[in-house]
N, C-alpha and C. Protein backbone atom coordinates (compact mmCIF):
# COMPACT_ATOMS: atom_id res chain seq x y z
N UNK A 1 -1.88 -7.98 -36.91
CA UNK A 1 -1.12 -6.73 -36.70
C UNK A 1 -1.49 -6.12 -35.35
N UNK A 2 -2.56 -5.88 -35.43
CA UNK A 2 -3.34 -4.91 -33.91
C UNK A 2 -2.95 -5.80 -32.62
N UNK A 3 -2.91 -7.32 -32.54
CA UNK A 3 -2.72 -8.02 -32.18
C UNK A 3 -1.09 -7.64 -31.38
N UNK A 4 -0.27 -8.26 -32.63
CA UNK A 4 1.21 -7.93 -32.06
C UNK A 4 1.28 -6.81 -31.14
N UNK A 5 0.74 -5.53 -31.47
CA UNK A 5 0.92 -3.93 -31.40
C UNK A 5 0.81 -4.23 -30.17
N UNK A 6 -0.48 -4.74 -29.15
CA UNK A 6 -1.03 -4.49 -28.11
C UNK A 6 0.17 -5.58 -27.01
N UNK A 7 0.70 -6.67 -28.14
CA UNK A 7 2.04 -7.36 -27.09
C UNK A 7 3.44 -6.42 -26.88
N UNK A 8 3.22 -5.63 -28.01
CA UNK A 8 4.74 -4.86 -27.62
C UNK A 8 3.97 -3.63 -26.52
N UNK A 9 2.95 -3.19 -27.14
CA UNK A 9 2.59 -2.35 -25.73
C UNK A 9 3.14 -2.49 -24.68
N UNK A 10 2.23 -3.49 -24.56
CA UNK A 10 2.41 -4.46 -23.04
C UNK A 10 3.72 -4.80 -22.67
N UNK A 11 4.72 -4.84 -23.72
CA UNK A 11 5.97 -5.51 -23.23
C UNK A 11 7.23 -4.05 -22.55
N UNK A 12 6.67 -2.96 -23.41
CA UNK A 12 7.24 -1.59 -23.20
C UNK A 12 6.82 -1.36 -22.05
N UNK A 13 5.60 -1.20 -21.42
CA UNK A 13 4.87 -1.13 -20.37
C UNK A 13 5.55 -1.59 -19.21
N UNK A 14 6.05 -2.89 -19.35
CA UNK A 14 6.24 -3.96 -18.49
C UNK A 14 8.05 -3.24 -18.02
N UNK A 15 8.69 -3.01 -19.10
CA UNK A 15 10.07 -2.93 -19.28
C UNK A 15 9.97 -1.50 -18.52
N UNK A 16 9.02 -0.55 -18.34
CA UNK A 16 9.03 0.79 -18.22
C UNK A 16 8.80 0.76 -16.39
N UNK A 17 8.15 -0.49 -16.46
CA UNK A 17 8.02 -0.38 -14.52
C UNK A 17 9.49 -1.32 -14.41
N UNK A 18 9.59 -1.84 -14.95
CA UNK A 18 11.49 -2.55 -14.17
C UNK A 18 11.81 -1.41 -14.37
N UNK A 19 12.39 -0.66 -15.22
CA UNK A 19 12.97 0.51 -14.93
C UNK A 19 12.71 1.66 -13.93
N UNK A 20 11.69 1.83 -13.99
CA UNK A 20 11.00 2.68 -12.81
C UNK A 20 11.97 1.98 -11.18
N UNK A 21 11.37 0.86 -11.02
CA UNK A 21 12.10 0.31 -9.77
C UNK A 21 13.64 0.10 -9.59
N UNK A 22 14.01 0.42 -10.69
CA UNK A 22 15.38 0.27 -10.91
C UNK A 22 16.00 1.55 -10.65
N UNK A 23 15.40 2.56 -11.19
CA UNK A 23 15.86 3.93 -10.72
C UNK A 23 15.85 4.13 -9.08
N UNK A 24 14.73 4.17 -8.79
CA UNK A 24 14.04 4.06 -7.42
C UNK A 24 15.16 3.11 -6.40
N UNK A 25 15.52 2.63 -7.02
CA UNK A 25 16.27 1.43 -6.51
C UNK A 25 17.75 2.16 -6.25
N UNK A 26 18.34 2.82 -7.33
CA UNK A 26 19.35 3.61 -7.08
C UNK A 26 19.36 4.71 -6.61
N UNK A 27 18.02 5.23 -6.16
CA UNK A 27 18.23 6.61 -5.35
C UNK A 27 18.15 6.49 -4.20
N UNK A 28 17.68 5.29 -3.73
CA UNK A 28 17.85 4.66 -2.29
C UNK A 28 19.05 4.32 -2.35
C-alpha cells in the first residue's frame, strides 16, 4: 500500500511540473 501511495505521489508531482511548464509556456 505505502508503497503504491509514494508512486502516485511521485507521479502527481511529476504531472504538476509538466503543467507548471506548460502554463509558463503559454504566458510566454
Amino acid at each position: 500500500m505505502e508503497h503504491s501511495e509514494n508512486i502516485k505521489k511521485r507521479y502527481v508531482n511529476h504531472s504538476d511540473m509538466k503543467l507548471e511548464k506548460f502554463k509558463k509556456a503559454a504566458y510566454e
